[in-house]
Protein backbone atom coordinates (compact mmCIF):
# COMPACT_ATOMS: atom_id res chain seq x y z
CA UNK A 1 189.66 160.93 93.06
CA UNK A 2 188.12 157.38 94.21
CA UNK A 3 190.90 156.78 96.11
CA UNK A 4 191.07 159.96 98.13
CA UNK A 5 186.98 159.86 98.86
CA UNK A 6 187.72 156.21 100.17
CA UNK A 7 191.16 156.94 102.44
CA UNK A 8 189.63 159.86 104.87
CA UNK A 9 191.74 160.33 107.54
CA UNK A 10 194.90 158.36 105.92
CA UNK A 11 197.96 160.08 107.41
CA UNK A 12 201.22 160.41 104.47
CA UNK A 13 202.44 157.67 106.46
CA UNK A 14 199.29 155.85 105.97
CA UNK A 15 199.30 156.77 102.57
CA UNK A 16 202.53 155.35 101.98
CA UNK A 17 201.88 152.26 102.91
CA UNK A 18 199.04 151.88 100.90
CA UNK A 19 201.27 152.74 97.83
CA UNK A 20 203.81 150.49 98.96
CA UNK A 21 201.63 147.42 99.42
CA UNK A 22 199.97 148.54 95.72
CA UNK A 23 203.02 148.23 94.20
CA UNK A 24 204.09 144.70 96.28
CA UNK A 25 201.11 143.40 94.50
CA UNK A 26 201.24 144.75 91.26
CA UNK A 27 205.24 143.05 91.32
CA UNK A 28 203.59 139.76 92.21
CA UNK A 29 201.47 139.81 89.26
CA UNK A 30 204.21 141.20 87.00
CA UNK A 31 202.65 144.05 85.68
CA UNK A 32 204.48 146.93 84.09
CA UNK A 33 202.82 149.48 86.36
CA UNK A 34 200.78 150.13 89.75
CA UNK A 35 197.18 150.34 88.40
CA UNK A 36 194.31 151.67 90.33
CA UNK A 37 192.87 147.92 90.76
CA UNK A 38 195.82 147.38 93.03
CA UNK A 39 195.29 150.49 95.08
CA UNK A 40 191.91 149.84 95.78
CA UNK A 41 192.65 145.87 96.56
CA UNK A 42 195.02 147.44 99.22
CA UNK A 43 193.15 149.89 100.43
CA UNK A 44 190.50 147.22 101.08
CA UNK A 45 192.92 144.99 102.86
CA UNK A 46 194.43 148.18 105.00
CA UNK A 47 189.91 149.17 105.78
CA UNK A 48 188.53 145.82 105.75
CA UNK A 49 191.68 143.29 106.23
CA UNK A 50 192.71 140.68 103.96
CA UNK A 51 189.95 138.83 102.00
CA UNK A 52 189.79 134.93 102.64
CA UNK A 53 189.13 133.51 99.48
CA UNK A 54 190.26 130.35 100.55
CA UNK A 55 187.98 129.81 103.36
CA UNK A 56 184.88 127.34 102.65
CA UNK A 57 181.97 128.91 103.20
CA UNK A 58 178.45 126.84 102.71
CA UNK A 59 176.04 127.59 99.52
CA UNK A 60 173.53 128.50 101.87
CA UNK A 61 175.65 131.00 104.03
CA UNK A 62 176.65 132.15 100.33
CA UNK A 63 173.23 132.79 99.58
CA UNK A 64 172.50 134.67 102.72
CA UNK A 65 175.37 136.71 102.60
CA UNK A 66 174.34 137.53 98.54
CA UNK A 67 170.32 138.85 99.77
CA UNK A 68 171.74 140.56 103.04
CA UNK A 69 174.89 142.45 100.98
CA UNK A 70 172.16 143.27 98.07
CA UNK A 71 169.71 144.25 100.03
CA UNK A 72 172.05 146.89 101.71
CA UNK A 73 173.14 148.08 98.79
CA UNK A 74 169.89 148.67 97.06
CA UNK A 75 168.50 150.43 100.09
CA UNK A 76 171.69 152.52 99.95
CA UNK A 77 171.01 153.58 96.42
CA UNK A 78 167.10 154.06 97.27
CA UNK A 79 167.43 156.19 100.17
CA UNK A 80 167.90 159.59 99.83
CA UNK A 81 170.82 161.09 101.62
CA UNK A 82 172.94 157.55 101.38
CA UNK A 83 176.43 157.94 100.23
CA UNK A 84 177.09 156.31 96.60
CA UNK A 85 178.02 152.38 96.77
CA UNK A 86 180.75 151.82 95.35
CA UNK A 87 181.02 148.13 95.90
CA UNK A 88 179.20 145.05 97.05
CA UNK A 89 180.77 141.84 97.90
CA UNK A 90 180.39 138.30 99.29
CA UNK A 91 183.99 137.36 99.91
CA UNK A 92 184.56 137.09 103.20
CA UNK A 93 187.97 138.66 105.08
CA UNK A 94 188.99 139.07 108.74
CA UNK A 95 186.17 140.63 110.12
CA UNK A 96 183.16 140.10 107.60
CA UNK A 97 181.33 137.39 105.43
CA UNK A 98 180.80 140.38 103.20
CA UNK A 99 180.06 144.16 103.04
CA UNK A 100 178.99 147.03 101.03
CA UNK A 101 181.31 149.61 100.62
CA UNK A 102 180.04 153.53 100.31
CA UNK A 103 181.47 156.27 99.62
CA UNK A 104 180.89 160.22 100.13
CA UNK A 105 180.88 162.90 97.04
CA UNK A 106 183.24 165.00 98.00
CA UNK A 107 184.90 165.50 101.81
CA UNK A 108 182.55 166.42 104.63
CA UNK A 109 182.97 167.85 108.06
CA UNK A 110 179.51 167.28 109.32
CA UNK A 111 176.44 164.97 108.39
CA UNK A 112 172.69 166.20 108.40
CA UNK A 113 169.75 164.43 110.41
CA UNK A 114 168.97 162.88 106.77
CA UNK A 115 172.36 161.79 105.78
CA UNK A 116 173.03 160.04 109.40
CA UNK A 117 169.16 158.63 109.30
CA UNK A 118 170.14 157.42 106.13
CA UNK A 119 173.23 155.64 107.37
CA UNK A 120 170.47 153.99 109.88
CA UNK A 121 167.88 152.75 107.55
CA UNK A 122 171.47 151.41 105.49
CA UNK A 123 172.42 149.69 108.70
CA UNK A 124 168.92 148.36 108.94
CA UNK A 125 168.85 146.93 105.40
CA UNK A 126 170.37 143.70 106.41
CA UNK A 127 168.10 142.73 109.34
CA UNK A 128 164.82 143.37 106.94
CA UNK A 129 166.73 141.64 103.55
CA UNK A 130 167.32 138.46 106.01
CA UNK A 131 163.84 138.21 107.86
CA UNK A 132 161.86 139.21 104.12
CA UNK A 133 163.96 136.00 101.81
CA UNK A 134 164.41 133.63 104.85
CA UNK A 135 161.72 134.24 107.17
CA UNK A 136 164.47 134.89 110.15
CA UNK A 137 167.90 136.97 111.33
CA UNK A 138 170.86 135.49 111.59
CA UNK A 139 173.76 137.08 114.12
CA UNK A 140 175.19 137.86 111.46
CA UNK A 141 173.31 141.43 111.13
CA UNK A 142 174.35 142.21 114.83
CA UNK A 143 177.48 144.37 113.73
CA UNK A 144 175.28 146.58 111.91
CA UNK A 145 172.19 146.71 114.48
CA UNK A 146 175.28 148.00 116.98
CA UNK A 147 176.22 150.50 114.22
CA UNK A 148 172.56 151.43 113.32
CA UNK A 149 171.92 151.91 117.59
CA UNK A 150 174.94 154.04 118.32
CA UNK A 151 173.84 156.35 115.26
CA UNK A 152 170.57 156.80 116.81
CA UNK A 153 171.94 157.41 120.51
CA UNK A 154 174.54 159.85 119.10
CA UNK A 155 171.66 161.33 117.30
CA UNK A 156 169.36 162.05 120.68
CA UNK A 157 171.84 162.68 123.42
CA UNK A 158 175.20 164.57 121.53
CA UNK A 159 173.68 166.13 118.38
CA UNK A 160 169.93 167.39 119.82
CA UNK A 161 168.44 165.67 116.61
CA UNK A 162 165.73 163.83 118.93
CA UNK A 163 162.05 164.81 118.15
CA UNK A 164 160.75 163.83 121.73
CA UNK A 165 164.19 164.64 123.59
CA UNK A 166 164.79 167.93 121.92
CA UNK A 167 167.94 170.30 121.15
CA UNK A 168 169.91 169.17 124.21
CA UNK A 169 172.74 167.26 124.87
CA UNK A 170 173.24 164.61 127.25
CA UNK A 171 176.31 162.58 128.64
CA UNK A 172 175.24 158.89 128.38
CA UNK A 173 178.28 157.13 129.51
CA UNK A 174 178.50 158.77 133.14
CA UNK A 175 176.03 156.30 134.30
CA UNK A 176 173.08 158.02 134.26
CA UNK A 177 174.53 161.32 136.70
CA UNK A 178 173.90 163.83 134.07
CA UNK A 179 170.33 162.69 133.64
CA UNK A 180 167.31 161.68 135.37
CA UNK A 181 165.98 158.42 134.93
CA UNK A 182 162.65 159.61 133.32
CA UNK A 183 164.96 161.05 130.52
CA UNK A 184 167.03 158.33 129.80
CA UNK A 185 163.36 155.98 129.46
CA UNK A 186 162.56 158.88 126.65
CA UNK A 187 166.21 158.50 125.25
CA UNK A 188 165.69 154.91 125.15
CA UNK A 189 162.04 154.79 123.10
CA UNK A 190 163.12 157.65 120.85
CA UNK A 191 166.17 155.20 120.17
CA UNK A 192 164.35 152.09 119.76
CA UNK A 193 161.85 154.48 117.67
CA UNK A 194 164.35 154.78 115.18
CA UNK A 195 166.17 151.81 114.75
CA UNK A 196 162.56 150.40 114.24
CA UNK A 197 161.47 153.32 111.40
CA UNK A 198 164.60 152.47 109.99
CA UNK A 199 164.19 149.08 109.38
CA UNK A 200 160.30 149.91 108.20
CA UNK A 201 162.10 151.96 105.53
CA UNK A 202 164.37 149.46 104.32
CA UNK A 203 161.82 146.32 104.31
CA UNK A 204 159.58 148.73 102.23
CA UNK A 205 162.28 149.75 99.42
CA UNK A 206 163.19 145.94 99.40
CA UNK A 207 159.44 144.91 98.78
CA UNK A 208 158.80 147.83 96.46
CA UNK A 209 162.16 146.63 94.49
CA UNK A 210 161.58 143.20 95.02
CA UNK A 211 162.61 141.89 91.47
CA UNK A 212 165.74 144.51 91.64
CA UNK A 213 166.66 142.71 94.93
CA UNK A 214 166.24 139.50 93.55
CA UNK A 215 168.32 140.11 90.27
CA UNK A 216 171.26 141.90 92.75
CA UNK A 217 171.80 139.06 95.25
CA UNK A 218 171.58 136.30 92.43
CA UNK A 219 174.37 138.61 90.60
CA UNK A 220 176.52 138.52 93.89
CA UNK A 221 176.27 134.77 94.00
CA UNK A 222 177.51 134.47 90.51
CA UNK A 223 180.44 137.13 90.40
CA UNK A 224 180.78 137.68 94.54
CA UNK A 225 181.84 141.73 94.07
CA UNK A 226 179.92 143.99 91.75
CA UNK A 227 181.18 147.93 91.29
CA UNK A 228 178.83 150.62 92.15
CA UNK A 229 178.19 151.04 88.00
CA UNK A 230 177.46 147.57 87.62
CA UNK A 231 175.47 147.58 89.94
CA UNK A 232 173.68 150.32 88.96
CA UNK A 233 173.18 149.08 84.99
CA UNK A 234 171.66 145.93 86.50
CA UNK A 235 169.15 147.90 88.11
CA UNK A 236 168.76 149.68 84.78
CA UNK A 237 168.26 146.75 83.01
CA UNK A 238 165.85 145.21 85.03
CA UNK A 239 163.73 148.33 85.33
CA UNK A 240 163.99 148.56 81.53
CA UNK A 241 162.76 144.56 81.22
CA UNK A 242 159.80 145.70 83.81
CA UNK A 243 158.73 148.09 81.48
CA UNK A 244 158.43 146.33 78.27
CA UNK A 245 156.61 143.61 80.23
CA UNK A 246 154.03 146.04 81.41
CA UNK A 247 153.97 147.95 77.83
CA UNK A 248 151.61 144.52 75.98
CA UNK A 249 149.91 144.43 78.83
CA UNK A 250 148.78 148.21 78.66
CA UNK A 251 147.77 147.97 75.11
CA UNK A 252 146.05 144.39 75.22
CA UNK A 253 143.90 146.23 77.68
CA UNK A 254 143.15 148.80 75.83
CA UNK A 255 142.37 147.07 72.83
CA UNK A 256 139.91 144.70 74.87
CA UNK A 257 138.15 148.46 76.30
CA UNK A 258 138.01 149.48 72.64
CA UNK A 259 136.10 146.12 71.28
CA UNK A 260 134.09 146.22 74.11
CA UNK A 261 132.63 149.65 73.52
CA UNK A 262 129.20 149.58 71.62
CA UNK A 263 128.71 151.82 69.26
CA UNK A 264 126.21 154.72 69.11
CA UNK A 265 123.01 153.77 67.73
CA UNK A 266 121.78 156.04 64.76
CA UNK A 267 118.16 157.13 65.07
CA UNK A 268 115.96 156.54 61.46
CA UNK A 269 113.67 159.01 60.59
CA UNK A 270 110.72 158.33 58.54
């Protein structure tokens, strides 16, 4: 089932490759059988391309790479609408230093205005984890401020999601024929308005979870990949440590309001 909501599209040819190259690996490491570890690792490498474990990467792009990663991940599991994560990691492969993997619930053949703003604020998460821990971006987030723009264009001009352009469509890539220039300066701010409230969202689930964010990225550094469950017991446990920290507190107050209180005075009658 995990493999089949993370292979849309996969032809049988595809499909057969990915087998293949499971069972490669699972030969390599002498194991008795093809186990779902080695389907997803080659899944991965057929997505995402082979992971360079070898490559030397600095403790303090390491530590970048650990708050941007988290912080995607956390808004992904904040947001409402956000497909599940079902990994976060820091090894870097062909085309990333790292990445957060999601995936959908069951197959879908369309996405809402709230699943695809989702996807934005996701998108969005690195640029606000980066600028919130280090003060700064990196161009490291610019994949993902590409992905997070052309999710907001698609939104205004092909699916009529657009509050100030409205239900219409518009061709974008006939230089500007289809539309006036007065509506492609509206396309443009309703864009930019967007990409912008998206990244507002994410900086404010990252400051609102800011221990949760913490505890995440320092996790990354130590394993490098975390599951979607682990990550989500971490969460769990942190909440849960939150709680009884905030539980003496509550009742050392309330014992100082109680001795505090003076006590009716009774009247004497003579």
């Amino acid at each position: 089932m995990i493999l089949a909501r993370g292979t849309p599209g996969f032809s049988g040819a595809d499909l057969a490759n990915l087998i293949n190259m499971a069972a490669i690996r699972a030969a390599m490491n002498d194991s008795k059988a093809v186990t779902m570890a080695d389907l997803e690792h080659s899944k991965d490498k057929i997505l995402m391309g082979s992971e360079f474990k070898s490559t030397v990467v600095s403790e303090a792009t390491r530590k970048l790479t650990a708050f941007r990663e988290g912080g995607r991940a956390l808004v992904a599991i904040y947001t409402d609408g956000a497909d599940p994560v079902h990994k976060a990691t820091i090894v870097p492969n062909a085309t990333s230093l790292g990445r957060v993997m999601q995936l959908p619930d069951e197959d879908k053949q369309s996405v809402s205005r709230k699943e695809i703003l989702a996807r934005i604020d996701v998108c969005m998460a690195g640029w606000a984890a980066e600028e919130l821990i280090f003060g700064e971006v990196s161009s490291s987030v610019s994949y993902e401020l590409r992905k997070a723009t052309r999710w907001a264009r698609r939104m205004v001009t092909k699916y009529g999601m657009g509050n100030e352009v409205g239900p219409v469509t518009h061709e974008y890539n006939d230089s500007g024929r289809s539309m006036s220039s007065e509506t492609r300066l509206l396309v443009e701010k309703e864009v930019k308005q967007l990409v912008e409230g998206a990244y507002t969202n994410a900086k404010t689930i990252l400051t609102t979870h800011n221990k949760e964010f913490h505890a995440l990225a320092h996790d990354l550094l130590e394993h490098e990949t975390l599951t979607g469950t682990q990550i989500k017991t971490l969460i769990a446990e942190v909440r849960a440590q939150m709680e009884q920290q905030q539980q003496p507190q509550t009742v050392e107050a309330q014992s100082s309001s109680q001795s505090n209180t003076v006590p009716p005075s009774s009247s004497c009658q003579g």
